[in-house]
Protein backbone atom coordinates (compact mmCIF):
# COMPACT_ATOMS: atom_id res chain seq x y z
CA UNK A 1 0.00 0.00 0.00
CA UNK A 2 1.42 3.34 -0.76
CA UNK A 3 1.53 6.59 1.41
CA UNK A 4 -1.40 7.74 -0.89
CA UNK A 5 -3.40 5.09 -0.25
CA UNK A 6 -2.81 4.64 3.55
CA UNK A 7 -6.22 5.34 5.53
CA UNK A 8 -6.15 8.37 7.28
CA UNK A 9 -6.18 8.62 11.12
CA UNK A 10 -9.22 9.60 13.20
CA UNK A 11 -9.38 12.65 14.29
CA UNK A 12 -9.40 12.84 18.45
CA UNK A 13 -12.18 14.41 20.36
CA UNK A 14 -12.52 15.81 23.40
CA UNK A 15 -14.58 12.94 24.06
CA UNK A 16 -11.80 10.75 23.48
CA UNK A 17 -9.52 12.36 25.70
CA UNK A 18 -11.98 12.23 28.44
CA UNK A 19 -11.92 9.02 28.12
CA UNK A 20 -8.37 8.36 28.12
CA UNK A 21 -7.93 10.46 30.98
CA UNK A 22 -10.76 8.95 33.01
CA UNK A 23 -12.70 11.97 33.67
CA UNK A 24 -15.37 14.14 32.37
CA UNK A 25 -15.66 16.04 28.80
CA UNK A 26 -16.62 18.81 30.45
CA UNK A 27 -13.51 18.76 32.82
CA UNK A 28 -10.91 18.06 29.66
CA UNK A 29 -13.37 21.49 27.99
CA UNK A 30 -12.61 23.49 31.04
CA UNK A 31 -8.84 22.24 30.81
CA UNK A 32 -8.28 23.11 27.07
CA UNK A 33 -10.09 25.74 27.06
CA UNK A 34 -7.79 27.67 29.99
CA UNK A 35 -10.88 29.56 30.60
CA UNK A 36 -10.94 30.27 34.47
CA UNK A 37 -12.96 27.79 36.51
CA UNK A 38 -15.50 28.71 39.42
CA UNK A 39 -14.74 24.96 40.91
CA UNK A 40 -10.60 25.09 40.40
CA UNK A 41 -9.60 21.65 38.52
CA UNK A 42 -6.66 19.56 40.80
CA UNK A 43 -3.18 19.83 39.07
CA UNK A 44 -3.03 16.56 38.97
CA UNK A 45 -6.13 16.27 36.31
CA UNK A 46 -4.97 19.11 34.85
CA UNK A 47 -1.53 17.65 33.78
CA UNK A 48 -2.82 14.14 32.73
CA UNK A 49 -5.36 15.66 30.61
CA UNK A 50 -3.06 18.18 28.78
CA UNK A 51 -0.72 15.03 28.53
CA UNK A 52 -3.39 12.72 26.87
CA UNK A 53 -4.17 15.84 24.47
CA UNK A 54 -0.73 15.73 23.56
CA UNK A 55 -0.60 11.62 23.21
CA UNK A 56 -3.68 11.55 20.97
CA UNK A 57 -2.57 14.79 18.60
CA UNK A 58 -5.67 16.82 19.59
CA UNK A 59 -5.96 19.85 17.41
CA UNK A 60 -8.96 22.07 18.73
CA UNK A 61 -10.82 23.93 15.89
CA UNK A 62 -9.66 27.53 16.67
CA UNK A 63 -13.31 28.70 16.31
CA UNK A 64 -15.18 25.67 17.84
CA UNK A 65 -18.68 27.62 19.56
CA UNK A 66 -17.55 26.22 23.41
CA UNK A 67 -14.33 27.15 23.50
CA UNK A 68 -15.43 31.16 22.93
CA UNK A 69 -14.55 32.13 26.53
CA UNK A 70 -11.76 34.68 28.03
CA UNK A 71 -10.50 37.41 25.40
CA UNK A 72 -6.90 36.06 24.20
CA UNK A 73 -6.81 39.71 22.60
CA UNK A 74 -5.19 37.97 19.99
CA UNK A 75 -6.26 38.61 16.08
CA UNK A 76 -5.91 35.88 13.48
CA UNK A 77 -4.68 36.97 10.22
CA UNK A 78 -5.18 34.66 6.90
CA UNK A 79 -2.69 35.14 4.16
CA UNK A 80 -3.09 34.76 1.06
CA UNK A 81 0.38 35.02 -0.19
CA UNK A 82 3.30 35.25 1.35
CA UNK A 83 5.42 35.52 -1.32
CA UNK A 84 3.81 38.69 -2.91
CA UNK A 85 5.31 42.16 -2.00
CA UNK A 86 2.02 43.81 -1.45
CA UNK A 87 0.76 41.47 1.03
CA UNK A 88 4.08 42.16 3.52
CA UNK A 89 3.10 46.22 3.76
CA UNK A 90 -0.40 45.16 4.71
CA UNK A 91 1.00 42.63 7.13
CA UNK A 92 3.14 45.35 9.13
CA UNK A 93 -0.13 47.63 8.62
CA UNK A 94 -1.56 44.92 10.05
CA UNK A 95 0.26 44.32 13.29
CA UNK A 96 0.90 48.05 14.33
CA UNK A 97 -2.67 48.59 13.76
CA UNK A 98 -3.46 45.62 15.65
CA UNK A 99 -1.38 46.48 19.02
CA UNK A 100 -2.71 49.91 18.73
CA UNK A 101 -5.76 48.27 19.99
CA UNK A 102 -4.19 46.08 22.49
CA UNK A 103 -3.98 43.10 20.47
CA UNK A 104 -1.37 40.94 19.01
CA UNK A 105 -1.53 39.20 15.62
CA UNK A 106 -0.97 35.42 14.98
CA UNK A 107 -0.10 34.57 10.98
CA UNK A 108 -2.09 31.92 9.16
CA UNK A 109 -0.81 30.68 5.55
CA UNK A 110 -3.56 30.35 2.78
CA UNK A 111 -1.19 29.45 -0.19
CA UNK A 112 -3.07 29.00 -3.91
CA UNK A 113 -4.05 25.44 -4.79
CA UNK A 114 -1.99 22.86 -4.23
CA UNK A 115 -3.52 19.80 -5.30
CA UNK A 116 -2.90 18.37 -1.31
CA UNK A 117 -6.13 18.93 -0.08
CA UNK A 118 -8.41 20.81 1.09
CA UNK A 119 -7.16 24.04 3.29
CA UNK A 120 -9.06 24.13 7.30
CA UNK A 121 -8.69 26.77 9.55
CA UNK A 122 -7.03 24.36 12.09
CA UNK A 123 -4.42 23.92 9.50
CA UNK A 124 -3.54 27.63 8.84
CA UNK A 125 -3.69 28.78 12.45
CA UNK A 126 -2.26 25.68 13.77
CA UNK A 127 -4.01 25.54 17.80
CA UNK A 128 -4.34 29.31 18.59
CA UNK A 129 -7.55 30.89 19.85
CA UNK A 130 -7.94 34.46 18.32
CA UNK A 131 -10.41 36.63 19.10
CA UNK A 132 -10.95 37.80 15.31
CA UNK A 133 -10.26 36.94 12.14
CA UNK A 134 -8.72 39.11 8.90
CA UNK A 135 -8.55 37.42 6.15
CA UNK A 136 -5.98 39.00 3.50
CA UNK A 137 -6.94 38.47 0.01
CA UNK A 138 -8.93 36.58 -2.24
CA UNK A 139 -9.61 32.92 -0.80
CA UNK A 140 -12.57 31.78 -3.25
CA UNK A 141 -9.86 29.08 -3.81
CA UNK A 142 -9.90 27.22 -0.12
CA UNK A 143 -14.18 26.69 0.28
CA UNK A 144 -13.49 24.61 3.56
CA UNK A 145 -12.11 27.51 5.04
CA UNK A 146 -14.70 30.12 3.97
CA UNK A 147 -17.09 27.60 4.96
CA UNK A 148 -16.14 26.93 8.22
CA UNK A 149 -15.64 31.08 8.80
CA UNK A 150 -19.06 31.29 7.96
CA UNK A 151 -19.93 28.83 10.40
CA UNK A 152 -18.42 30.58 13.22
CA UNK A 153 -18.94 32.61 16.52
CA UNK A 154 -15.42 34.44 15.94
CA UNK A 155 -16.03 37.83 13.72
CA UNK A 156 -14.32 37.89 10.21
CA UNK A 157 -13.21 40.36 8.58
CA UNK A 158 -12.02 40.48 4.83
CA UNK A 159 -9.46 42.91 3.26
CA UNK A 160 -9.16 42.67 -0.50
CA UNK A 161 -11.62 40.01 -1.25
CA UNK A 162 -11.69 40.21 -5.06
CA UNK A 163 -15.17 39.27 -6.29
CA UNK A 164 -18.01 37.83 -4.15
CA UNK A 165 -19.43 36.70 -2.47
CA UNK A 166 -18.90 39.24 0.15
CA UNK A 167 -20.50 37.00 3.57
CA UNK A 168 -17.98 38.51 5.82
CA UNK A 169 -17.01 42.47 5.98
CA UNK A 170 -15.34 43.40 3.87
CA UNK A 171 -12.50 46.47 2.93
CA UNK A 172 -11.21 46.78 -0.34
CA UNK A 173 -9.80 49.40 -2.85
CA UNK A 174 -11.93 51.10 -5.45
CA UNK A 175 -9.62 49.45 -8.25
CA UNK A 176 -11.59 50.87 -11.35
CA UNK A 177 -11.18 54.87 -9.80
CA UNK A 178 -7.22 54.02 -9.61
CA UNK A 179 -6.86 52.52 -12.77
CA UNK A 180 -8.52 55.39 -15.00
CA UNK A 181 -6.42 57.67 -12.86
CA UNK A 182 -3.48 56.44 -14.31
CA UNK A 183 -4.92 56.18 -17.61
CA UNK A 184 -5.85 59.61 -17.25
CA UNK A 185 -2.49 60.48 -16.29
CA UNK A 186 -0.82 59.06 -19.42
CA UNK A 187 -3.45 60.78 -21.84
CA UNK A 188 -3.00 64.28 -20.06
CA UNK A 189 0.78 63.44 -21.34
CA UNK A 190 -0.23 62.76 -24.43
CA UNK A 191 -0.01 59.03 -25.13
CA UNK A 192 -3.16 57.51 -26.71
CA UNK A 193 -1.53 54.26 -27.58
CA UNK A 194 -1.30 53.05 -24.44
CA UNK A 195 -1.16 48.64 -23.74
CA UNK A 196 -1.93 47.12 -20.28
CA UNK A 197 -0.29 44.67 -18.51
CA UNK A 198 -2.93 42.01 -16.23
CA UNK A 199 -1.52 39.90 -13.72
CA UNK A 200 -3.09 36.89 -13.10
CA UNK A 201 -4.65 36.76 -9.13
CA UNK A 202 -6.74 34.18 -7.67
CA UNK A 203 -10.55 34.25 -8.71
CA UNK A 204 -9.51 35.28 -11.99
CA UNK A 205 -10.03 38.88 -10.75
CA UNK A 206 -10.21 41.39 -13.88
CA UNK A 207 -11.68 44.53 -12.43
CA UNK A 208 -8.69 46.30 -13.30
CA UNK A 209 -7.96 45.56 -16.93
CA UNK A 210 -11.50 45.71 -17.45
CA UNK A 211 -11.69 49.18 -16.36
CA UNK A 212 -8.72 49.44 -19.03
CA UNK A 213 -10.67 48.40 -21.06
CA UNK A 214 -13.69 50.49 -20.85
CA UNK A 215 -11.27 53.81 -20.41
CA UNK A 216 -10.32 53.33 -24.02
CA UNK A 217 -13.37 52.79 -25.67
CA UNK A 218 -14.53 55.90 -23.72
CA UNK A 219 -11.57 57.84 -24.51
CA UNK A 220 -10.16 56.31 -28.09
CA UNK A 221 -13.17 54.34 -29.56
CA UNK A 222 -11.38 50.75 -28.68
CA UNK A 223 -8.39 49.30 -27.19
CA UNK A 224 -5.49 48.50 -29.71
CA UNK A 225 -5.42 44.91 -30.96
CA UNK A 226 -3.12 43.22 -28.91
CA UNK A 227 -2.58 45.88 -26.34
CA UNK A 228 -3.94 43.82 -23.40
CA UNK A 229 -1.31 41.21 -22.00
CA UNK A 230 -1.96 38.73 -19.27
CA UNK A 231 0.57 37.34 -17.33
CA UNK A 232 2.22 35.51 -14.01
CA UNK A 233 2.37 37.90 -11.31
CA UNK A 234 5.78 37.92 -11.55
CA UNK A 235 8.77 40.04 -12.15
CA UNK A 236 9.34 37.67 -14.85
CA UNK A 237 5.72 37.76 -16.15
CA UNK A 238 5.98 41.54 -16.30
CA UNK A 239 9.56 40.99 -18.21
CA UNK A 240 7.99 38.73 -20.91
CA UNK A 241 4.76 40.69 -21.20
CA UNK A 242 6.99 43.83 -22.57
CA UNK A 243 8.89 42.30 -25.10
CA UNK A 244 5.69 40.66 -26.41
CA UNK A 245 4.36 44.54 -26.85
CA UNK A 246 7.51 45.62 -28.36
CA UNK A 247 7.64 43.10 -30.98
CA UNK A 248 4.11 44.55 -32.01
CA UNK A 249 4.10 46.36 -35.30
CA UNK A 250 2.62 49.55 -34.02
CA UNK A 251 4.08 49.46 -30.07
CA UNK A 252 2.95 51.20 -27.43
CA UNK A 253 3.75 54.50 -26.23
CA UNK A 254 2.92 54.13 -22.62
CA UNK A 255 2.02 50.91 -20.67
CA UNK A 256 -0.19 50.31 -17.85
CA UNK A 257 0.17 47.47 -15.25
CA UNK A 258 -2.50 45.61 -12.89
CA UNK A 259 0.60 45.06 -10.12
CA UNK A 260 3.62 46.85 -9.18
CA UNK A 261 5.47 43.77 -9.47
CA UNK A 262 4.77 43.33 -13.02
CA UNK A 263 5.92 46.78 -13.83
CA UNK A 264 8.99 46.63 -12.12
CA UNK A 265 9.37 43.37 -14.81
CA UNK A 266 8.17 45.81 -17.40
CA UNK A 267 11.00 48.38 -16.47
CA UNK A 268 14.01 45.04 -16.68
CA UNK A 269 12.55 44.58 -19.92
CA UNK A 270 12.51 48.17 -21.43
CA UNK A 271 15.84 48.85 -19.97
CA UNK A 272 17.25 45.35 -21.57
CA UNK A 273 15.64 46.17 -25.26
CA UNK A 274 16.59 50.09 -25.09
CA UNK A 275 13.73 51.42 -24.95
CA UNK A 276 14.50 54.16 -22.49
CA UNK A 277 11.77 54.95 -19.88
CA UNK A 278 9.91 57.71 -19.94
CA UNK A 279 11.88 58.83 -22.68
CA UNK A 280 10.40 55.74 -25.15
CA UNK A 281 8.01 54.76 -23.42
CA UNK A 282 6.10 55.50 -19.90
CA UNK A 283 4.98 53.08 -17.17
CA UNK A 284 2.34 53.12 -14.42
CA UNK A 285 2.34 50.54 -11.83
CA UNK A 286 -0.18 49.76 -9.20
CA UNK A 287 0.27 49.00 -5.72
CA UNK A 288 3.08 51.59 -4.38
CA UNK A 289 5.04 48.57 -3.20
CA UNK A 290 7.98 49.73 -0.97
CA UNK A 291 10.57 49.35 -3.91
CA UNK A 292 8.18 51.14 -6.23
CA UNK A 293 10.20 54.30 -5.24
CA UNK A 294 13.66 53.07 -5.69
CA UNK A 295 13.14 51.34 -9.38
CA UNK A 296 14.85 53.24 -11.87
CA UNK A 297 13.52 55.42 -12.57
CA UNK A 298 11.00 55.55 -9.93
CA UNK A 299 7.83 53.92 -10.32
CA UNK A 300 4.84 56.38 -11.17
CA UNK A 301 2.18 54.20 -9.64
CA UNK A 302 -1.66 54.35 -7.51
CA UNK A 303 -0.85 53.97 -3.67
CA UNK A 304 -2.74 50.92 -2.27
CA UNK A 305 -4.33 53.00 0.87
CA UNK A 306 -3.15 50.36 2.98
CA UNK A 307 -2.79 52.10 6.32
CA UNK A 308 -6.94 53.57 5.90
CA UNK A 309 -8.30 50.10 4.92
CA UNK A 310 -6.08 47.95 7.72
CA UNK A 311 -7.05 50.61 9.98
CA UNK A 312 -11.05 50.31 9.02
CA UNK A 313 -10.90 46.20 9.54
CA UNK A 314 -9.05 46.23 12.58
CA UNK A 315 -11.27 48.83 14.28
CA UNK A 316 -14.32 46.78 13.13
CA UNK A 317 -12.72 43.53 14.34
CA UNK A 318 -12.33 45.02 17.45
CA UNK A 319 -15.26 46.55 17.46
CA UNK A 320 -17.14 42.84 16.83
CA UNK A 321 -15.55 41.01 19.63
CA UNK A 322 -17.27 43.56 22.21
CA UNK A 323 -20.56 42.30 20.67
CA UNK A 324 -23.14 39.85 22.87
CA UNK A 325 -22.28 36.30 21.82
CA UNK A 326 -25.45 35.66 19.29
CA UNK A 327 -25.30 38.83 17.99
CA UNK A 328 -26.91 38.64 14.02
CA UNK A 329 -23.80 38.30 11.45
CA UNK A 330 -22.79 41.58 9.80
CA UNK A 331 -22.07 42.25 6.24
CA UNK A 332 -21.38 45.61 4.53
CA UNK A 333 -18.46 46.59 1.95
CA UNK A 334 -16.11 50.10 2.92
CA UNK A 335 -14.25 51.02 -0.23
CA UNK A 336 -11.17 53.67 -0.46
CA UNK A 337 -9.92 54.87 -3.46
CA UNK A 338 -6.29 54.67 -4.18
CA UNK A 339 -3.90 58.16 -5.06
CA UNK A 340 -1.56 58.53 -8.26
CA UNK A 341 1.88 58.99 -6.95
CA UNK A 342 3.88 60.38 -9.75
CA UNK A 343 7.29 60.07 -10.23
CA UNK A 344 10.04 59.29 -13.05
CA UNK A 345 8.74 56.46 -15.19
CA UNK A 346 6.00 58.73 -16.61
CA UNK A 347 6.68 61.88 -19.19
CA UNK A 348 5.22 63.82 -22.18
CA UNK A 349 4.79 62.18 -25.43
CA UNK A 350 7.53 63.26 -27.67
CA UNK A 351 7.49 64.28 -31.39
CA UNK A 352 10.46 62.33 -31.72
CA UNK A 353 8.96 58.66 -30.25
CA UNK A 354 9.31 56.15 -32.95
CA UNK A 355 6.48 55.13 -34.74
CA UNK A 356 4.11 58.59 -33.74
């Protein structure tokens, strides 16, 4: 039989640890729990129930409805990707905002799919009790875990949930304001051929090129065959996605990108194949990752408003917790809009541009 195949081990209960232990479930509850006790539990028990926890594996479901007892004043955040620039600002965010409030922050990984399974809360935030939930990112792609969220008594709150649906409340950007800002941007400089640059994220989420798209029929009647590029939300992706545009027969004078991270690809690329930014050609991230201001040039780009929409969740996180246990689920969507920051990688058409 092969590891695949091998059956898969029961789960332990607190049922089965009471029984292990020779006393009552609602003695190992009380112990696991660490809620304080009117009738104080012997240290004796105590011990040989936390040591029967440990001999069976016991993992208790972080948001299980009996173990919702003495604040831990700690807040669970749910990453979607570690790996991904923009999520480690909003982490920091995150945290200071957090013990600003009196609470600390315990990290839970929510990677893409991995073909290993469903994803369960237990597994991302291990055995900690949290108070609250953030959830950071789109996670339309792990259903067990939304599912059991739903299902809880803990409050949830979601920051940048791409599209619905929206169960929990939710924070997010107003994504189609910042992109025609920084289409606007590059037509008050003159450039009308302008090509975008969409990086792929979880739930297929195309709110942003499709605002692209809608800017130029608005503005120039259509967008340019083969202006629009998808691509890995890489720095490699963004690389790529250039020289694909620059092979066109009629390039582009300015290019707009989804993701920071693409653009700074998009900048490699330009620099590699001479075409000299903004002089040749002008770029526009989105994002205003930390190195989108040391690039060279610097990145022109829309500044996430990270600090406003971490602030917003964690004050309504907060404010959740304080709420009577029962209290009717809350929805609701709060939506900032993101600021052009303008710096080098954006300039004036010129006369002299190839090809205009």
């Amino acid at each position: 039989m092969s590891d695949h195949d091998t059956p898969s081990r029961p789960v332990p209960t607190m049922r089965d640890i009471a029984a292990a232990a020779a006393v009552s479930q609602s003695t190992v509850s009380r112990v696991l729990s660490g809620v304080p006790t009117a009738v104080p539990i012997a240290p004796q028990t105590r011990q040989r129930v936390l040591q029967t926890a440990r001999e069976l594996g016991y993992r208790p479901n972080p948001l299980a409805r009996g173990l919702r007892g003495a604040a831990t004043n700690l807040i669970g955040a749910v990453v979607r990707d570690f790996s991904d620039p923009f999520f480690a600002g909003a982490i920091e965010a995150l945290v200071v905002e957090s013990m600003g409030h009196g609470y600390n922050v315990v990290l839970g990984h929510a990677p893409g799919r991995t073909g290993k399974g469903a994803v369960s809360l237990t597994t991302v935030l291990e055995t900690r009790h949290t108070d609250a939930v953030v959830l950071l990112g789109a996670m339309q792609e792990h259903p067990k875990l939304l599912t059991e969220l739903r299902s809880s008594v803990v409050p949830v709150v979601a920051l940048w949930p791409g599209i619905g649906p929206h169960d929990f409340p939710t924070v997010d950007a107003d994504d189609r304001a910042g992109i025609r800002a920084g289409l606007s941007h590059l037509e008050s400089l003159g450039h009308r051929r302008i090509a975008f640059v969409n990086a792929e994220l979880p739930g297929n989420y195309r709110v942003r090129v499709e605002a692209y798209a809608d800017f130029m029929r608005e503005r120039f009647g259509a967008v340019p065959p083969g202006y629009v590029e998808q691509c890995p939300n890489t720095l490699a992706g963004g690389d790529a996605a250039l020289r694909r545009l620059l092979a066109h027969p009629e390039p582009p004078t300015a290019v707009a990108t989804s993701t920071d991270l693409v653009a700074v690809g998009v900048l490699h690329a330009a620099h590699s194949l001479g075409a000299t930014v903004p002089d040749r050609l002008s770029v526009v991230g989105f994002d205003d990752i930390l190195i989108a201001a040391h690039t060279v040039p610097a990145l022109t780009t829309l500044r996430m408003p990270i600090a406003e929409i971490v602030g917003h969740a964690v004050a309504q996180a907060v404010g959740l917790t304080r709420e009577p246990a029962g209290s009717p689920r809350r929805t609701g969507h709060k939506v900032f809009a993101p600021a052009l920051v303008v710096r080098d990688s954006t300039a004036p058409l010129m006369a002299t541009t190839p090809g205009v």
